[in-house]
C-alpha atoms as a PDB file:
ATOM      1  CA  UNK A   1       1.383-147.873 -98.554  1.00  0.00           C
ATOM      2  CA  UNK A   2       2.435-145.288 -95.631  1.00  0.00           C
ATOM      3  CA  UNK A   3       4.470-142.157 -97.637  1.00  0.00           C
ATOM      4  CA  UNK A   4       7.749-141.405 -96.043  1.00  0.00           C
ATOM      5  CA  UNK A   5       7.630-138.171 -93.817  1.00  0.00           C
ATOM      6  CA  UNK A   6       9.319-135.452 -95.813  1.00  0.00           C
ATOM      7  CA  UNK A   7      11.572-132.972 -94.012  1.00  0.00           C
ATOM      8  CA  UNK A   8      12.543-130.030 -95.489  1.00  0.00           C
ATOM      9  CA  UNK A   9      15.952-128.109 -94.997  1.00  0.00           C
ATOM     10  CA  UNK A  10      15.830-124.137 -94.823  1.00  0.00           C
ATOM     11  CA  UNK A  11      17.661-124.272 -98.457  1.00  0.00           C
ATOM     12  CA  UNK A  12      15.090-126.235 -99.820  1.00  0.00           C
ATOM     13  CA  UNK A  13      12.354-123.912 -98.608  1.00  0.00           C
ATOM     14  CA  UNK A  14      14.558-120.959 -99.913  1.00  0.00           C
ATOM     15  CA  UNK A  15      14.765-122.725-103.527  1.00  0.00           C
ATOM     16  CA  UNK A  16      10.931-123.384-103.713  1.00  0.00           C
ATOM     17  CA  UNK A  17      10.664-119.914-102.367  1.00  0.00           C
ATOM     18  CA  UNK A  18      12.459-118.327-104.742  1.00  0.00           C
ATOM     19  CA  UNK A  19      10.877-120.084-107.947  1.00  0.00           C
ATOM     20  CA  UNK A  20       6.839-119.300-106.571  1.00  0.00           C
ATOM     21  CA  UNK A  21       8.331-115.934-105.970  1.00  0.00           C
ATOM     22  CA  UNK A  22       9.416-115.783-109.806  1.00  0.00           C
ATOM     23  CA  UNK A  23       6.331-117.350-110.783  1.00  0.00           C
ATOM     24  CA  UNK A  24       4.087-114.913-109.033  1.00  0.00           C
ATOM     25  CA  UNK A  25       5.773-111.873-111.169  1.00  0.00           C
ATOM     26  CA  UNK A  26       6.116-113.840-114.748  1.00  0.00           C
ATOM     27  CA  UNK A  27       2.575-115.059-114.722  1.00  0.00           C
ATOM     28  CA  UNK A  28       1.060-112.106-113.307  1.00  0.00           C
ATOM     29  CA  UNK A  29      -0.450-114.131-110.800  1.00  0.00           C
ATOM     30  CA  UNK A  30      -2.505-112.798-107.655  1.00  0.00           C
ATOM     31  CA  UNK A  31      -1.187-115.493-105.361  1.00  0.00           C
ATOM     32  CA  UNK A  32       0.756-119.004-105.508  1.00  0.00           C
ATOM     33  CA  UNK A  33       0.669-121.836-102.852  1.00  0.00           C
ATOM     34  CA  UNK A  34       2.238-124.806-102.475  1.00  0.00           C
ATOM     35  CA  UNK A  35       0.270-127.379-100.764  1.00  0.00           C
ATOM     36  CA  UNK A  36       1.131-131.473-100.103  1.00  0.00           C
ATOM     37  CA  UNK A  37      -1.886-133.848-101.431  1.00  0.00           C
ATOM     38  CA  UNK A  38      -2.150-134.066 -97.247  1.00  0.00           C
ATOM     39  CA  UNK A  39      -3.715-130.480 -96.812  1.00  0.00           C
ATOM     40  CA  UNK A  40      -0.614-128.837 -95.370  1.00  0.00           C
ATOM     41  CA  UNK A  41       0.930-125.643 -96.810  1.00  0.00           C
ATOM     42  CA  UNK A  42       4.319-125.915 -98.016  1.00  0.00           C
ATOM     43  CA  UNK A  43       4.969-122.155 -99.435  1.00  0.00           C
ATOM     44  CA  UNK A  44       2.818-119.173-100.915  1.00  0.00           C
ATOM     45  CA  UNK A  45       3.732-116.323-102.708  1.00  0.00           C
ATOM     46  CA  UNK A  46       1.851-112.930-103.801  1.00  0.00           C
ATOM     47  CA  UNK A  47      -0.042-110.130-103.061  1.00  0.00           C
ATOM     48  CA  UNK A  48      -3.009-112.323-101.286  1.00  0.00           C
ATOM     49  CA  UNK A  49      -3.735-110.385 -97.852  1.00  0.00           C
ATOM     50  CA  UNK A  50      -6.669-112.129 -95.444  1.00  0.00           C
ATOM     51  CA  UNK A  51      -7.156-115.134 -97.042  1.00  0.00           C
ATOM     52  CA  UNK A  52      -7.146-118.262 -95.472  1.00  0.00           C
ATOM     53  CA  UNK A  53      -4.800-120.442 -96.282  1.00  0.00           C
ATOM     54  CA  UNK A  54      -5.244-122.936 -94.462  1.00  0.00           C
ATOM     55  CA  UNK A  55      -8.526-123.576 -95.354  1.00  0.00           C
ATOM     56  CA  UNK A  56      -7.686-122.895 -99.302  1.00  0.00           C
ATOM     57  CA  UNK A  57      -4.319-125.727 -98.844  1.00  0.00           C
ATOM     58  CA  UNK A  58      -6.799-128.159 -96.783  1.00  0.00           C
ATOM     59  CA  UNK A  59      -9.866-127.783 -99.842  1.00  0.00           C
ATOM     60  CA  UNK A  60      -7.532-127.754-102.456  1.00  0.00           C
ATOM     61  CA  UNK A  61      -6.238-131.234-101.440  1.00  0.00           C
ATOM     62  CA  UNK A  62      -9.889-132.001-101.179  1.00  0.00           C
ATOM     63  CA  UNK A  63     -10.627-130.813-104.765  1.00  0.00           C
ATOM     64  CA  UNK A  64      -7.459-133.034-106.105  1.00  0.00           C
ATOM     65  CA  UNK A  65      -8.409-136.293-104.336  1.00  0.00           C
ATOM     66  CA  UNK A  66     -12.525-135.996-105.129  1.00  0.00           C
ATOM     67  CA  UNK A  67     -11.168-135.815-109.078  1.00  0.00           C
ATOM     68  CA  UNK A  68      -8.916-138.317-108.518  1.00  0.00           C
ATOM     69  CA  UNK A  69     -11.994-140.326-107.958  1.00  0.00           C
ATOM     70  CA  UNK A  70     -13.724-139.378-110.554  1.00  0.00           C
ATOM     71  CA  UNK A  71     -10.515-140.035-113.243  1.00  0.00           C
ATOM     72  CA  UNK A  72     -10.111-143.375-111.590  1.00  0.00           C
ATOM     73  CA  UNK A  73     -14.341-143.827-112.543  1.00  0.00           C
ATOM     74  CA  UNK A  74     -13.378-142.912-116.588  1.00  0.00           C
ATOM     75  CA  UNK A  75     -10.485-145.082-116.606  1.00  0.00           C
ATOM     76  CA  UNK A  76      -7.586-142.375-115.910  1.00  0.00           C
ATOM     77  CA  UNK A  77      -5.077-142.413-113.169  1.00  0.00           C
ATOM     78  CA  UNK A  78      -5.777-138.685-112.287  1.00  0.00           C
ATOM     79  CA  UNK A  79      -6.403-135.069-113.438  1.00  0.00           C
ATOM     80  CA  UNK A  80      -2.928-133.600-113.163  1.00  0.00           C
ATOM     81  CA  UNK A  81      -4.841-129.938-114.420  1.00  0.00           C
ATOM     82  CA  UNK A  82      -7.564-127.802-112.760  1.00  0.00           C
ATOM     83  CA  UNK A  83      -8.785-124.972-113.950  1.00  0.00           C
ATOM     84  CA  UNK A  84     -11.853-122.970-111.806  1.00  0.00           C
ATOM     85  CA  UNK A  85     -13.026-119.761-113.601  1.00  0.00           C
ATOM     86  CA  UNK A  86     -14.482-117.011-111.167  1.00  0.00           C
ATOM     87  CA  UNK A  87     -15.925-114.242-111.519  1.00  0.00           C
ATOM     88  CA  UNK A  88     -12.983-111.832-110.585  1.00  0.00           C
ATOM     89  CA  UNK A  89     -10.435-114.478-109.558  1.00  0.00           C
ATOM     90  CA  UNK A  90      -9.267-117.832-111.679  1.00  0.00           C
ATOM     91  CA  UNK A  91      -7.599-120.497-110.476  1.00  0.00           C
ATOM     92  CA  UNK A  92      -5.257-122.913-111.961  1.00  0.00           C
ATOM     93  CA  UNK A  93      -3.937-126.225-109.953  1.00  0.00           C
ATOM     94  CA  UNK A  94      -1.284-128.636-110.889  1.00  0.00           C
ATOM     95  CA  UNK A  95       0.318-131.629-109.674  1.00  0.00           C
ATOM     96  CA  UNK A  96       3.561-131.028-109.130  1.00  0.00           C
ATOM     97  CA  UNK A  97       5.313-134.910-108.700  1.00  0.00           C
ATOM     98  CA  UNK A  98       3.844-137.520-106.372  1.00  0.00           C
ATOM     99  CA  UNK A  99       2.361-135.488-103.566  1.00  0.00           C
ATOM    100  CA  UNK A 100       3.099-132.045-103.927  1.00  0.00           C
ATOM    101  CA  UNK A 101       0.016-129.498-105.809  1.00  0.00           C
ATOM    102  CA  UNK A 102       0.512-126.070-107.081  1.00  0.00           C
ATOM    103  CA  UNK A 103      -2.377-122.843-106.767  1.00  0.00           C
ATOM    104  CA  UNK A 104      -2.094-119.958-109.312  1.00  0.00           C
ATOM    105  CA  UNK A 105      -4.876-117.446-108.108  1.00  0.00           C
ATOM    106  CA  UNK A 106      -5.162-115.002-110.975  1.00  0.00           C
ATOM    107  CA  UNK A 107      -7.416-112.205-111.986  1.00  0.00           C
ATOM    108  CA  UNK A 108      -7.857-110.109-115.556  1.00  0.00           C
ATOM    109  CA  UNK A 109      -4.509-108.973-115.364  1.00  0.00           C
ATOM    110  CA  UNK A 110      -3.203-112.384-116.704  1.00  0.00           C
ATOM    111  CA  UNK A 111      -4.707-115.079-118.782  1.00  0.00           C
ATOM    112  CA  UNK A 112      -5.095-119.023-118.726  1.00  0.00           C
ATOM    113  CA  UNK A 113      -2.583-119.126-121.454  1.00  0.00           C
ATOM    114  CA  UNK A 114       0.233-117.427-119.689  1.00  0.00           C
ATOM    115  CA  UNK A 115      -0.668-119.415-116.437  1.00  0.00           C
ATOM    116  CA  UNK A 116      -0.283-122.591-118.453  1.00  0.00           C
ATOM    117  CA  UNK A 117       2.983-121.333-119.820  1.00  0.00           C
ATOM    118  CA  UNK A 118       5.033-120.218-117.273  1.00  0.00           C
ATOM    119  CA  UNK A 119       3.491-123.046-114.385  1.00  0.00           C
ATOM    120  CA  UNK A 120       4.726-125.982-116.720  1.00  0.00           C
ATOM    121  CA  UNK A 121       8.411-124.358-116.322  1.00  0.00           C
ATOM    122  CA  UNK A 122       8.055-123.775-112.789  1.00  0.00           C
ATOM    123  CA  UNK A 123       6.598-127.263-112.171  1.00  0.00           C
ATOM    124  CA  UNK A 124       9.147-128.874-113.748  1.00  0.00           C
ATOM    125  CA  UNK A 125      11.547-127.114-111.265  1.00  0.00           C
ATOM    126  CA  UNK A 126       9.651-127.381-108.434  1.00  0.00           C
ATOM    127  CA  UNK A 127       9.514-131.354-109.694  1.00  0.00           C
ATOM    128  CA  UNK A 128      12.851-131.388-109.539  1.00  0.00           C
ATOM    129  CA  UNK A 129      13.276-129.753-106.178  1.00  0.00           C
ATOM    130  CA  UNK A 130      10.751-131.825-104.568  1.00  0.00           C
ATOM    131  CA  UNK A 131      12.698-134.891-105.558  1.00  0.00           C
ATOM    132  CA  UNK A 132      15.553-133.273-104.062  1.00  0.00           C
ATOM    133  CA  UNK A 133      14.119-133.103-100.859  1.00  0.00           C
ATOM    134  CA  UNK A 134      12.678-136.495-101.119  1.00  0.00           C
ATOM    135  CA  UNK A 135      16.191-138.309-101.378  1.00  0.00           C
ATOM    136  CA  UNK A 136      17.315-136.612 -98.968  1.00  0.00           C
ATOM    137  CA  UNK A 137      14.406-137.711 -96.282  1.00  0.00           C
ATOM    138  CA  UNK A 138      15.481-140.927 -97.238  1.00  0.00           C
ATOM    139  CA  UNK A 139      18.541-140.796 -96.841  1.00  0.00           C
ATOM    140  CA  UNK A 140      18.010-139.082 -93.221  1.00  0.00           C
ATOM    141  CA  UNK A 141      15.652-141.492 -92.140  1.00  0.00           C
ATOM    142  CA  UNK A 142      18.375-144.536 -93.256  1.00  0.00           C
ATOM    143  CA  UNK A 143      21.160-143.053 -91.464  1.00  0.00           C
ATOM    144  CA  UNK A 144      19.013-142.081 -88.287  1.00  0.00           C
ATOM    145  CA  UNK A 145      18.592-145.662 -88.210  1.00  0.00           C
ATOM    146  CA  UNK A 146      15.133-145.597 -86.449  1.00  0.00           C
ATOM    147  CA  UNK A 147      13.933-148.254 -84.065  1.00  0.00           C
ATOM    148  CA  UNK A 148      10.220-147.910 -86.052  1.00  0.00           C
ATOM    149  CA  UNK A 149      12.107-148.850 -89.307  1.00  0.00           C
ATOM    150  CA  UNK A 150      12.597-152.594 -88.661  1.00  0.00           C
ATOM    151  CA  UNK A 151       9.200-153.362 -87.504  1.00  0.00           C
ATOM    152  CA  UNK A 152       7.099-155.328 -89.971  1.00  0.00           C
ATOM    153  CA  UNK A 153       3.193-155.650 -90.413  1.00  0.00           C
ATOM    154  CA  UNK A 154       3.906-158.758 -89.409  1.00  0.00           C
ATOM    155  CA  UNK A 155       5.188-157.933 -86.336  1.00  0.00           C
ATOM    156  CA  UNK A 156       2.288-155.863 -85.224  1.00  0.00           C
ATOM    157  CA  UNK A 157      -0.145-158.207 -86.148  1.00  0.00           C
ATOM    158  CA  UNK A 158       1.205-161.070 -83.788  1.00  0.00           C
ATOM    159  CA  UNK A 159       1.480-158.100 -81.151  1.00  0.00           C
ATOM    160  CA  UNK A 160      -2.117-157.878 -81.449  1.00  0.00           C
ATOM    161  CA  UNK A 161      -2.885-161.601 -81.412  1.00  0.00           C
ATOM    162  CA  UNK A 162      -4.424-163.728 -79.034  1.00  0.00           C
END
Protein backbone atom coordinates (compact mmCIF):
# COMPACT_ATOMS: atom_id res chain seq x y z
CA UNK A 1 0.00 0.00 0.00
CA UNK A 2 1.23 3.63 -1.28
CA UNK A 3 1.96 5.84 2.26
CA UNK A 4 0.26 9.15 2.19
CA UNK A 5 2.75 12.09 1.38
CA UNK A 6 3.42 13.83 4.66
CA UNK A 7 3.69 17.63 4.70
CA UNK A 8 5.05 19.30 7.38
CA UNK A 9 4.05 22.86 8.74
CA UNK A 10 6.98 25.25 9.99
CA UNK A 11 5.45 24.58 13.71
CA UNK A 12 5.80 21.11 13.36
CA UNK A 13 9.42 21.33 12.27
CA UNK A 14 9.93 23.88 15.19
CA UNK A 15 8.37 21.21 17.78
CA UNK A 16 10.58 18.28 16.48
CA UNK A 17 13.29 20.84 16.48
CA UNK A 18 13.07 21.79 19.71
CA UNK A 19 12.79 18.18 21.37
CA UNK A 20 16.23 16.73 19.16
CA UNK A 21 17.62 19.99 20.33
CA UNK A 22 16.81 18.92 24.09
CA UNK A 23 17.81 15.54 23.39
CA UNK A 24 21.19 16.41 22.03
CA UNK A 25 22.09 18.28 25.54
CA UNK A 26 20.30 15.59 28.07
CA UNK A 27 21.91 12.61 26.47
CA UNK A 28 25.13 14.09 25.82
CA UNK A 29 24.85 13.12 22.41
CA UNK A 30 27.37 14.13 19.49
CA UNK A 31 24.62 14.46 16.92
CA UNK A 32 20.75 13.53 16.39
CA UNK A 33 18.90 13.06 13.01
CA UNK A 34 15.70 12.47 12.10
CA UNK A 35 15.31 10.49 9.04
CA UNK A 36 11.81 8.91 7.24
CA UNK A 37 12.17 4.92 6.58
CA UNK A 38 12.37 6.64 2.75
CA UNK A 39 16.05 8.00 3.18
CA UNK A 40 15.11 11.66 3.51
CA UNK A 41 16.25 13.86 6.42
CA UNK A 42 13.63 15.29 8.46
CA UNK A 43 15.80 17.27 11.28
CA UNK A 44 19.37 16.96 12.97
CA UNK A 45 20.69 18.39 15.87
CA UNK A 46 24.38 18.69 17.46
CA UNK A 47 27.74 19.52 17.23
CA UNK A 48 28.32 17.16 13.93
CA UNK A 49 30.35 19.52 11.40
CA UNK A 50 31.26 17.76 7.72
CA UNK A 51 29.39 14.88 7.87
CA UNK A 52 27.22 13.77 5.36
CA UNK A 53 23.99 13.57 6.02
CA UNK A 54 22.59 12.67 3.38
CA UNK A 55 24.40 9.76 2.88
CA UNK A 56 24.13 8.80 6.85
CA UNK A 57 19.77 9.48 6.49
CA UNK A 58 19.86 7.43 3.01
CA UNK A 59 22.15 4.22 4.85
CA UNK A 60 20.43 4.47 7.89
CA UNK A 61 17.08 3.70 6.15
CA UNK A 62 19.10 1.03 4.47
CA UNK A 63 20.31 -0.46 7.81
CA UNK A 64 16.46 -0.41 9.18
CA UNK A 65 14.87 -2.11 6.15
CA UNK A 66 17.93 -4.95 5.63
CA UNK A 67 16.95 -5.88 9.59
CA UNK A 68 13.61 -5.67 8.91
CA UNK A 69 14.35 -8.57 6.70
CA UNK A 70 16.13 -10.36 8.76
CA UNK A 71 13.31 -10.00 11.90
CA UNK A 72 10.71 -10.94 9.37
CA UNK A 73 13.31 -14.38 8.69
CA UNK A 74 13.12 -15.17 12.87
CA UNK A 75 9.55 -14.63 13.02
CA UNK A 76 9.48 -10.82 14.32
CA UNK A 77 7.81 -7.91 12.71
CA UNK A 78 11.00 -5.70 13.07
CA UNK A 79 13.97 -4.49 15.20
CA UNK A 80 12.59 -1.26 16.60
CA UNK A 81 16.49 -0.89 18.42
CA UNK A 82 19.99 -0.56 16.88
CA UNK A 83 22.81 -0.21 18.56
CA UNK A 84 26.48 0.06 16.43
CA UNK A 85 29.51 0.36 18.79
CA UNK A 86 32.59 2.25 17.20
CA UNK A 87 35.56 2.82 18.06
CA UNK A 88 35.26 6.59 19.06
CA UNK A 89 31.64 7.13 18.01
CA UNK A 90 28.34 4.85 19.02
CA UNK A 91 25.32 4.90 17.53
CA UNK A 92 21.90 4.23 18.69
CA UNK A 93 18.69 4.06 16.15
CA UNK A 94 15.08 3.86 16.94
CA UNK A 95 11.87 3.68 15.30
CA UNK A 96 10.06 6.38 16.08
CA UNK A 97 6.08 5.38 14.85
CA UNK A 98 5.34 4.00 11.39
CA UNK A 99 7.94 5.62 9.21
CA UNK A 100 9.87 7.98 11.01
CA UNK A 101 13.76 6.63 12.60
CA UNK A 102 15.81 8.39 15.12
CA UNK A 103 20.15 8.62 15.10
CA UNK A 104 21.90 9.30 18.46
CA UNK A 105 25.69 9.61 17.43
CA UNK A 106 27.51 9.51 20.74
CA UNK A 107 31.04 9.25 21.92
CA UNK A 108 32.70 8.50 25.67
CA UNK A 109 31.18 11.42 26.98
CA UNK A 110 27.77 9.56 27.33
CA UNK A 111 26.82 5.98 27.69
CA UNK A 112 24.28 3.40 26.08
CA UNK A 113 22.33 3.63 29.23
CA UNK A 114 21.65 7.30 29.21
CA UNK A 115 21.00 7.10 25.35
CA UNK A 116 18.38 4.47 26.08
CA UNK A 117 16.93 6.65 28.78
CA UNK A 118 16.40 9.86 27.61
CA UNK A 119 15.58 8.58 23.56
CA UNK A 120 12.53 6.48 24.93
CA UNK A 121 11.12 10.00 26.35
CA UNK A 122 11.93 11.83 23.36
CA UNK A 123 10.49 9.10 21.08
CA UNK A 124 7.49 9.01 22.69
CA UNK A 125 7.17 12.79 21.92
CA UNK A 126 8.43 12.79 18.74
CA UNK A 127 5.64 9.71 18.36
CA UNK A 128 3.28 11.90 19.27
CA UNK A 129 4.29 14.77 17.07
CA UNK A 130 4.65 12.70 14.10
CA UNK A 131 1.06 11.63 14.47
CA UNK A 132 0.28 15.14 14.66
CA UNK A 133 1.53 15.87 11.46
CA UNK A 134 0.11 12.80 9.99
CA UNK A 135 -3.65 13.83 10.68
CA UNK A 136 -3.13 16.73 9.55
CA UNK A 137 -1.77 15.51 5.87
CA UNK A 138 -4.85 13.81 5.88
CA UNK A 139 -6.88 16.03 6.56
CA UNK A 140 -5.14 18.47 3.85
CA UNK A 141 -5.16 16.04 1.27
CA UNK A 142 -9.29 15.42 2.01
CA UNK A 143 -10.10 18.95 1.87
CA UNK A 144 -7.78 19.69 -1.24
CA UNK A 145 -10.03 17.32 -2.75
CA UNK A 146 -7.49 15.99 -5.37
CA UNK A 147 -8.45 14.79 -8.81
CA UNK A 148 -5.69 11.66 -8.13
CA UNK A 149 -7.82 10.73 -5.02
CA UNK A 150 -10.80 9.11 -6.79
CA UNK A 151 -8.93 7.04 -9.17
CA UNK A 152 -8.96 3.33 -8.40
CA UNK A 153 -6.48 0.43 -9.37
CA UNK A 154 -9.15 -0.49 -11.16
CA UNK A 155 -9.33 2.30 -13.14
CA UNK A 156 -5.78 2.23 -14.28
CA UNK A 157 -5.79 -1.18 -15.10
CA UNK A 158 -8.68 -0.89 -17.78
CA UNK A 159 -6.64 2.34 -18.92
CA UNK A 160 -3.98 0.03 -19.72
CA UNK A 161 -6.10 -2.68 -21.36
CA UNK A 162 -6.44 -3.79 -24.70
Amino acid sequence: MLESQLVMREDDFTRIQTVIERLTRDANAKGIYIVDKAGQLIAEAGEMQGIDSTSLASLTAGCIAATGGLAKIVGEEEFPIHFHQGQRDNLHITLVGERMILVVVFDERSSLGLVRLRVKKAGAELARIFEDVKKKSEADAAASGSPFAEITDDDIDNLFSD
